[in-house]
N, C-alpha and C. Protein backbone atom coordinates (compact mmCIF):
# COMPACT_ATOMS: atom_id res chain seq x y z
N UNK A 1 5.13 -1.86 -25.22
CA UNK A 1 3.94 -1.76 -24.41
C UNK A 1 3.68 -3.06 -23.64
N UNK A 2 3.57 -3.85 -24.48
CA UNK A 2 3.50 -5.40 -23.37
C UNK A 2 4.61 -5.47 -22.64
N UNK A 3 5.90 -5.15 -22.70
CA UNK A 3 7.26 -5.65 -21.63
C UNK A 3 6.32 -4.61 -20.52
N UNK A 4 5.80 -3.16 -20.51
CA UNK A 4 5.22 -2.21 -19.52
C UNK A 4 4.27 -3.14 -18.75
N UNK A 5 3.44 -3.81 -19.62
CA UNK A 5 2.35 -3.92 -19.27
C UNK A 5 2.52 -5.71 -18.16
N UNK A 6 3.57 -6.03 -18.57
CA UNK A 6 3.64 -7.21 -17.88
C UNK A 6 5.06 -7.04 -16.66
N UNK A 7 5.55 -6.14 -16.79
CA UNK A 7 6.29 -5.57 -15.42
C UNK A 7 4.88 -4.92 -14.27
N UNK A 8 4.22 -4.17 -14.97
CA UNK A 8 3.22 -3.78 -14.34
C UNK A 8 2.47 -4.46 -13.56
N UNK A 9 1.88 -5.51 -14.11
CA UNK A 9 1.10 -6.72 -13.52
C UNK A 9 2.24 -7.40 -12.46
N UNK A 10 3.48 -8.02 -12.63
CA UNK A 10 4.47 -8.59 -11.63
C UNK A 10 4.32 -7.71 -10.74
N UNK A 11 4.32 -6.29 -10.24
CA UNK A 11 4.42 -5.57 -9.62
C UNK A 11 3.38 -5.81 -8.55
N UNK A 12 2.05 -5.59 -9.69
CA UNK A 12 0.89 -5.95 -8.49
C UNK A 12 0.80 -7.00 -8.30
N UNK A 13 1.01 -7.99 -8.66
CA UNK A 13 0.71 -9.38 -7.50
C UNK A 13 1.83 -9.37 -6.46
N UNK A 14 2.84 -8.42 -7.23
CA UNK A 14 3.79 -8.37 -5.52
C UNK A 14 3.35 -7.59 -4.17
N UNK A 15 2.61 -6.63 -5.02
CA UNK A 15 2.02 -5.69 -3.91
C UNK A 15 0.66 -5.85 -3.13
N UNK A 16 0.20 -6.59 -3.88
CA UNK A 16 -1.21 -7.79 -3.38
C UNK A 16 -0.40 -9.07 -2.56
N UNK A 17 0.15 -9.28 -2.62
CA UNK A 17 1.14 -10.64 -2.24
C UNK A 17 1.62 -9.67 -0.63
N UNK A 18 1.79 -8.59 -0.81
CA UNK A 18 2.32 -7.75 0.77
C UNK A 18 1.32 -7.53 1.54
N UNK A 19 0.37 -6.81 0.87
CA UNK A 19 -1.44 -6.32 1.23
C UNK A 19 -1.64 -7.66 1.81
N UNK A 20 -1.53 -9.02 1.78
CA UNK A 20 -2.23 -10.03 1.99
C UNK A 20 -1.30 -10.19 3.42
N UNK A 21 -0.45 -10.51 3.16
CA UNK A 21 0.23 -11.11 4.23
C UNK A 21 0.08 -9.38 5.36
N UNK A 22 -0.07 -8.45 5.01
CA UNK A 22 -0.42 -7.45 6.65
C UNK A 22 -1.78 -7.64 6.68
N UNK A 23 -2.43 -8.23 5.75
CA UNK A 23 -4.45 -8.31 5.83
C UNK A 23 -3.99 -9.67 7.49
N UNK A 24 -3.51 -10.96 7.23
CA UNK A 24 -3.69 -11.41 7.59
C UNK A 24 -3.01 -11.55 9.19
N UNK A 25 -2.29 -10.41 9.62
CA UNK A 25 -1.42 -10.16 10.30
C UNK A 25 -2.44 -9.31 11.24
N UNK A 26 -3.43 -8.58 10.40
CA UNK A 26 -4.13 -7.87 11.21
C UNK A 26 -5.39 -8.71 11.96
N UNK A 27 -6.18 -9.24 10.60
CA UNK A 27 -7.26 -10.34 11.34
C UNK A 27 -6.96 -11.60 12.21
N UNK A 28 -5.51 -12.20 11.90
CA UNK A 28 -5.55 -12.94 12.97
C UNK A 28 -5.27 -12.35 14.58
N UNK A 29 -5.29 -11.19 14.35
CA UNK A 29 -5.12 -10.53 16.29
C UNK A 29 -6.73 -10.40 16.24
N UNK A 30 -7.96 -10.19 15.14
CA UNK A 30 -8.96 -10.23 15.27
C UNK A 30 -9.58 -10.99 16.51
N UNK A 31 -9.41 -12.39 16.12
CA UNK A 31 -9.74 -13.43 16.65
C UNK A 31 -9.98 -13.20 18.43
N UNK A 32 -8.50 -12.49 18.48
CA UNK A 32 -8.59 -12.31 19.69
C UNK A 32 -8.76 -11.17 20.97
N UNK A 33 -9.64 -10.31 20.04
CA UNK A 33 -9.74 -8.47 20.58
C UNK A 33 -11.66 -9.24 20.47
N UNK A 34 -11.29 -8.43 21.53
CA UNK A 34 -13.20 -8.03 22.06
C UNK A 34 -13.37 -6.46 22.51
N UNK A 35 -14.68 -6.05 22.48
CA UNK A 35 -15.03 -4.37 22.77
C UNK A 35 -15.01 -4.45 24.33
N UNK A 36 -14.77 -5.29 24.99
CA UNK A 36 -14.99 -5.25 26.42
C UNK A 36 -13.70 -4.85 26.96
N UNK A 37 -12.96 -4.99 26.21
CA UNK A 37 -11.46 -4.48 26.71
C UNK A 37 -11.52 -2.85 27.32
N UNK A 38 -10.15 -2.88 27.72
CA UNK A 38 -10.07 -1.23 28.37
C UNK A 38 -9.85 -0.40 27.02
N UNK A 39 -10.79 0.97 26.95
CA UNK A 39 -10.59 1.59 26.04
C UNK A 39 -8.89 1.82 25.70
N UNK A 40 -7.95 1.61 26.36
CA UNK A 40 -6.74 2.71 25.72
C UNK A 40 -6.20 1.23 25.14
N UNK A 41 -6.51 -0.22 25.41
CA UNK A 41 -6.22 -1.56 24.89
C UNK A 41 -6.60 -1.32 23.38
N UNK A 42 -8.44 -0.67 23.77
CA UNK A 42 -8.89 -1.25 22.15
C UNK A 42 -8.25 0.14 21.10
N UNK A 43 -7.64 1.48 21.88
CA UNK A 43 -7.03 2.45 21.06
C UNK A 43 -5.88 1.82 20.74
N UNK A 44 -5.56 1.62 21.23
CA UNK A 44 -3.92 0.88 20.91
C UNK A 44 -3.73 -0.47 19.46
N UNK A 45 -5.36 -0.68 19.44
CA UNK A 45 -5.19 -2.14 18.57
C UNK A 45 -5.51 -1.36 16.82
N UNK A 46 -6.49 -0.18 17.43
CA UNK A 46 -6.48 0.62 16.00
C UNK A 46 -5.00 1.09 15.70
N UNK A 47 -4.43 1.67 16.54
CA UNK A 47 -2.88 1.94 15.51
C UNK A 47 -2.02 0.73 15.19
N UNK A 48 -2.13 -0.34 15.94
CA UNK A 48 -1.28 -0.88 15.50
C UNK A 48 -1.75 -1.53 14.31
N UNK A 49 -3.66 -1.67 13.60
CA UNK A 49 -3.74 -2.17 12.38
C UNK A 49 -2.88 -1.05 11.86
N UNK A 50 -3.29 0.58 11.94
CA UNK A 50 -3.01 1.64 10.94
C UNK A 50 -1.52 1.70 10.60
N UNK A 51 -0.67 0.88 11.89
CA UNK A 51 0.91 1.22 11.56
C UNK A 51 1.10 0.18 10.45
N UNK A 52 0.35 -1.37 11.04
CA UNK A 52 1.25 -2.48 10.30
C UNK A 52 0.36 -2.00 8.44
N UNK A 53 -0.39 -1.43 8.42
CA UNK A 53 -0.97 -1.03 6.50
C UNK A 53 0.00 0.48 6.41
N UNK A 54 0.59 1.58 7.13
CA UNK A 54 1.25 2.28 6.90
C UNK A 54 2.62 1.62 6.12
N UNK A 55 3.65 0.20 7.19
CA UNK A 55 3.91 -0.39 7.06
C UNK A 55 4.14 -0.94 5.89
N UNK A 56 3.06 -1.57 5.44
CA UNK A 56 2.86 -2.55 4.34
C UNK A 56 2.90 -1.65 2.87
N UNK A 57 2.49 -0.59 3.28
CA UNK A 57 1.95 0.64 1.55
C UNK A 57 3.60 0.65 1.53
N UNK A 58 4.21 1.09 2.66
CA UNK A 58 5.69 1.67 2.36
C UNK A 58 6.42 0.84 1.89
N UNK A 59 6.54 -0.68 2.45
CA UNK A 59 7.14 -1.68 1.74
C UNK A 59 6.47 -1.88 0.11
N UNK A 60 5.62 -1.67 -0.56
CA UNK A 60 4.81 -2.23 -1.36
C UNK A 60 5.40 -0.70 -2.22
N UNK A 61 5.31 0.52 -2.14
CA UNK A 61 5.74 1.54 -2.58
C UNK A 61 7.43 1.49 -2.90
N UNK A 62 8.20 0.92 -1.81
CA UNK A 62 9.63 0.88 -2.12
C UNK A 62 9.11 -0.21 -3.25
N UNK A 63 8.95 -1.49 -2.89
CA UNK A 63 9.28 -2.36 -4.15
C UNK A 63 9.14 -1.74 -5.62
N UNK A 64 8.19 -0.92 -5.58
CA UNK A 64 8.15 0.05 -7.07
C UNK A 64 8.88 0.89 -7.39
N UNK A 65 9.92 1.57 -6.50
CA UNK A 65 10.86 2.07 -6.28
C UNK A 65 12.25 1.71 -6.82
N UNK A 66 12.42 0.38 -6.58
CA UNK A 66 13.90 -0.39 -6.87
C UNK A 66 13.08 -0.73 -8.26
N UNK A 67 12.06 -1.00 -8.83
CA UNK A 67 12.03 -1.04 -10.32
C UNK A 67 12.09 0.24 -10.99
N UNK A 68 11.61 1.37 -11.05
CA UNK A 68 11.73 2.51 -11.45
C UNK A 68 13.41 2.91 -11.69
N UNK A 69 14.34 2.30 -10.25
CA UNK A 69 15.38 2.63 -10.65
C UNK A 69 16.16 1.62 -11.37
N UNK A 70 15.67 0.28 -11.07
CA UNK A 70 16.63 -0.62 -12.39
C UNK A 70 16.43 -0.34 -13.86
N UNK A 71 15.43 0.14 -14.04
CA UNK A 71 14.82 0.65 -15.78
C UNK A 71 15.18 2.23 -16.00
N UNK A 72 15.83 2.36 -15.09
CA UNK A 72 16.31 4.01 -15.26
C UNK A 72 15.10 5.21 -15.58
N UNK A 73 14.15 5.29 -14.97
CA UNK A 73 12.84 6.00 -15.03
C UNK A 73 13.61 7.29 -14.45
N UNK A 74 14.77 7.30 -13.32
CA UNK A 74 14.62 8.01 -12.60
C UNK A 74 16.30 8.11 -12.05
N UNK A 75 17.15 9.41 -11.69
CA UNK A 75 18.06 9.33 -11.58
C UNK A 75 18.85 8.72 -10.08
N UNK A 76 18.04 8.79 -9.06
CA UNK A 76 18.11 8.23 -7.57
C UNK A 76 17.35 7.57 -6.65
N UNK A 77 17.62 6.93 -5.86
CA UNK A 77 16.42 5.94 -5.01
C UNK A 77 15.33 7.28 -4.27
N UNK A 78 16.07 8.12 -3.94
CA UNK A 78 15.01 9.18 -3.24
C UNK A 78 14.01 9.64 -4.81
N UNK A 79 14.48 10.32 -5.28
CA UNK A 79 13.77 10.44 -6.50
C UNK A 79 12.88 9.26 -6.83
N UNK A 80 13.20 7.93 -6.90
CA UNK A 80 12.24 6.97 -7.24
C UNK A 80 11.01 6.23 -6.03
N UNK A 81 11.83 6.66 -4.77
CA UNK A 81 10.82 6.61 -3.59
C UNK A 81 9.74 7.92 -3.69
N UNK A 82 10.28 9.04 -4.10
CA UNK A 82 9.09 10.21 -4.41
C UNK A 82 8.10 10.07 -5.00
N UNK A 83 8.47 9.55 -6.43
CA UNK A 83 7.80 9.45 -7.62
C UNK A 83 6.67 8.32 -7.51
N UNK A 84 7.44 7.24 -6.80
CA UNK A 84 6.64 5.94 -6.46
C UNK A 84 5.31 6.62 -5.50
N UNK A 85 5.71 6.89 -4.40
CA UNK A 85 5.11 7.55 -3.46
C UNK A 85 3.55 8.05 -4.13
N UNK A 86 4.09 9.36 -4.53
CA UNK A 86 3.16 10.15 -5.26
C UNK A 86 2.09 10.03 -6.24
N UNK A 87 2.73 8.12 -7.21
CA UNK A 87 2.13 7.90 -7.89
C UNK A 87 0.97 6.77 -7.24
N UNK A 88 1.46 6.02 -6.15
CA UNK A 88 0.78 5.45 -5.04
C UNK A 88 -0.74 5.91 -4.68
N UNK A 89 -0.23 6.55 -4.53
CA UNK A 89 -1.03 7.90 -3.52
C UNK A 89 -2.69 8.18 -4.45
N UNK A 90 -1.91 8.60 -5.91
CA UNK A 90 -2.65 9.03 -6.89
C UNK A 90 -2.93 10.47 -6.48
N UNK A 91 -1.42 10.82 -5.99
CA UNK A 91 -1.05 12.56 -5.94
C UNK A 91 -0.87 12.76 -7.21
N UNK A 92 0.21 12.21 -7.32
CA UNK A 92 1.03 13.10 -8.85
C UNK A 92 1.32 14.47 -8.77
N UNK A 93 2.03 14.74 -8.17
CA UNK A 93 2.30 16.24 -8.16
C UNK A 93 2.84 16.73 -9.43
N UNK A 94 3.77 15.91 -10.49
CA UNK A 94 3.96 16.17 -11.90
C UNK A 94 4.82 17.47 -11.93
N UNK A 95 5.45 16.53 -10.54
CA UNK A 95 7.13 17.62 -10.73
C UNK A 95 8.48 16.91 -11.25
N UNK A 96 7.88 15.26 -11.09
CA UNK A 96 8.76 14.27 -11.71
C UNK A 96 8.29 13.66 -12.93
N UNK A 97 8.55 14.29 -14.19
CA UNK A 97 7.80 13.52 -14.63
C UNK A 97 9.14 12.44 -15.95
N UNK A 98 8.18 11.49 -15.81
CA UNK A 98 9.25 10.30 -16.63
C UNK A 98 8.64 9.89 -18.45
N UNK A 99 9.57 9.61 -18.88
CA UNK A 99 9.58 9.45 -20.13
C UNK A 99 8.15 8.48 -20.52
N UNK A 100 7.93 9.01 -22.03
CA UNK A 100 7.01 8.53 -22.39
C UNK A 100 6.57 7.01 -22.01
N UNK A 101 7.67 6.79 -22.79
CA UNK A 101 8.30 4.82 -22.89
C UNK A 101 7.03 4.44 -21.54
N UNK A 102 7.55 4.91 -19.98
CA UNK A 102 7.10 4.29 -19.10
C UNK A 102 6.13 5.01 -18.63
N UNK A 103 5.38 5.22 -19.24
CA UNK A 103 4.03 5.94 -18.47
C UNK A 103 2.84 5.36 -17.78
N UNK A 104 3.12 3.99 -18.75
CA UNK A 104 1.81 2.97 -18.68
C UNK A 104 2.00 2.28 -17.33
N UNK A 105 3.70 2.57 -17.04
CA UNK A 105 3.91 1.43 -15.48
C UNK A 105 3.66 2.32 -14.31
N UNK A 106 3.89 3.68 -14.60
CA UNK A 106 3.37 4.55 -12.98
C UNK A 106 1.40 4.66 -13.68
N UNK A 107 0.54 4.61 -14.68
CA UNK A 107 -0.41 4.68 -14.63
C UNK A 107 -1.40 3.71 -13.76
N UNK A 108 -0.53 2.35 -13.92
CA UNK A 108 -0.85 0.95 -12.96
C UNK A 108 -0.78 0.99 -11.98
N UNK A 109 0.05 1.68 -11.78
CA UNK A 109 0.32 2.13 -10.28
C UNK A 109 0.16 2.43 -9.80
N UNK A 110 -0.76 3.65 -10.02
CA UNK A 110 -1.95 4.47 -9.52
C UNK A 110 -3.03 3.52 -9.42
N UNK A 111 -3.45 2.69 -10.46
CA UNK A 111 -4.70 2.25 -10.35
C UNK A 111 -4.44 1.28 -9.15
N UNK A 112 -3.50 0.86 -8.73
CA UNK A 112 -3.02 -0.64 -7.92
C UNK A 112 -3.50 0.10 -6.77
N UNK A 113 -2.08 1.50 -6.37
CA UNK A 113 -2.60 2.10 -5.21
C UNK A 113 -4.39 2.40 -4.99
N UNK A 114 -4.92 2.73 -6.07
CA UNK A 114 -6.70 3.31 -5.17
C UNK A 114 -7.09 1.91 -4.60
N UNK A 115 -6.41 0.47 -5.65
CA UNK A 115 -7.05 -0.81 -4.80
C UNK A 115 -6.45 -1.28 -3.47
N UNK A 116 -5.71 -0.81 -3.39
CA UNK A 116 -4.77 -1.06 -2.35
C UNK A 116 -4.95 0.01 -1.04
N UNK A 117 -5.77 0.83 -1.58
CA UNK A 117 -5.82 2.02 -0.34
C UNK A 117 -7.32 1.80 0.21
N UNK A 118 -8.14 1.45 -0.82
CA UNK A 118 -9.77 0.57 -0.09
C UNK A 118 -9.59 -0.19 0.49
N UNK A 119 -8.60 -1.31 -0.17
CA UNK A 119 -8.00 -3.22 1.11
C UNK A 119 -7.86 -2.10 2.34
N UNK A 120 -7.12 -1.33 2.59
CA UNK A 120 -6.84 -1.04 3.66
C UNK A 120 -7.51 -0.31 4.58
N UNK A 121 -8.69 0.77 3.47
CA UNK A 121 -9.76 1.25 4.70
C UNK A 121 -11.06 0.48 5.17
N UNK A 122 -10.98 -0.82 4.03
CA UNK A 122 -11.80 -1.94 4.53
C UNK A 122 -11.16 -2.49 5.55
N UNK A 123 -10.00 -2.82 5.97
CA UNK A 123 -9.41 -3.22 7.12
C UNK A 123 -9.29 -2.54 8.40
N UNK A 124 -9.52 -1.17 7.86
CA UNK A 124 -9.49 -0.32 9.34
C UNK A 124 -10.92 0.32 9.91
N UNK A 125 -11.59 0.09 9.17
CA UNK A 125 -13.42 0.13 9.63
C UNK A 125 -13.61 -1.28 10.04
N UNK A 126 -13.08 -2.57 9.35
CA UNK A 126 -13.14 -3.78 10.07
C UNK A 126 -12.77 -3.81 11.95
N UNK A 127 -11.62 -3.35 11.68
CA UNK A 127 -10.87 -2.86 13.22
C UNK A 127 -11.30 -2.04 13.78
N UNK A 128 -12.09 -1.08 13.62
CA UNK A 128 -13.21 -0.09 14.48
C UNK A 128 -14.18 -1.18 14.82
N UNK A 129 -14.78 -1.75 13.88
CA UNK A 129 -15.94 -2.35 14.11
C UNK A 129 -15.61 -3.41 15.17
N UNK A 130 -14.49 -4.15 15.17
CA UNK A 130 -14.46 -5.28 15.92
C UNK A 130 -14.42 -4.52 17.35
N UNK A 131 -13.48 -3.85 17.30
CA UNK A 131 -13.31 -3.14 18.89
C UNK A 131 -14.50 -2.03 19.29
N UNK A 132 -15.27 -1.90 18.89
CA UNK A 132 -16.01 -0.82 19.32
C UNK A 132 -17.42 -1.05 19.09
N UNK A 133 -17.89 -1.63 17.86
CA UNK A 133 -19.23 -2.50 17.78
C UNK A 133 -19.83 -3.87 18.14
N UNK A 134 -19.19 -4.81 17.19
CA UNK A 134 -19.18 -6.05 17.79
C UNK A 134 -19.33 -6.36 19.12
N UNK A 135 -20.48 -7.45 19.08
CA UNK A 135 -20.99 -7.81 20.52
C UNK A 135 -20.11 -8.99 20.76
């Protein structure tokens, strides 16, 4: 349980460690977007926050991916990109499901993803707000 529980934790400061570096990728274009711009400028600045956190979940989801498959959770990288995915998400569709042993590391994982999916709709109401409210 502790080897779970402390792969688990490495995981999320890796995936907080990704979240940070697209947080800051997004606010520093902050700096320089105003609402006075041409609307299809300030449409354009919302996808590109939504791509670079699409971006960032997917990188942050693979990294859980290549662990699932070094500990053998899972028989293939697609299979462990699914599973990761799903458990991300806090789908679980619970068509993959993995051995007892590791339950506790996709349970973290879930909990990582719901924190990781607020960082990011706090970042994209930030990015509405800057382009469309803000004086």
């Amino acid at each position: 349980m502790i080897q779970n529980i402390s792969i688990s934790l490495a995981l999320m400061v890796i995936t907080c460690f990704i979240h940070t570096i697209a947080s800051r990728l997004i606010l520093n274009r902050f700096r320089k977007w105003t609402n006075k711009s041409h609307p299809i400028k300030r449409l354009l600045r919302i996808d590109l926050t939504v791509t670079i956190l699409i971006l960032a979940v997917l990188l942050e989801v693979i990294v859980w991916s290549v662990v699932y498959l070094k500990i053998n959770v899972v028989n293939s990288f697609e299979e462990a990109l699914y599973f990761s995915l799903v458990t991300f998400s806090t789908l679980g569709y619970g068509d993959i499901v993995i051995a007892d042993t590791y339950r506790l590391i996709a349970a973290m994982q879930a909990a990582c993803g719901v924190i990781i999916f607020g960082w990011s709709t706090a970042l994209l109401i930030a990015s509405l707000q800057k382009n469309y409210i803000e004086k």
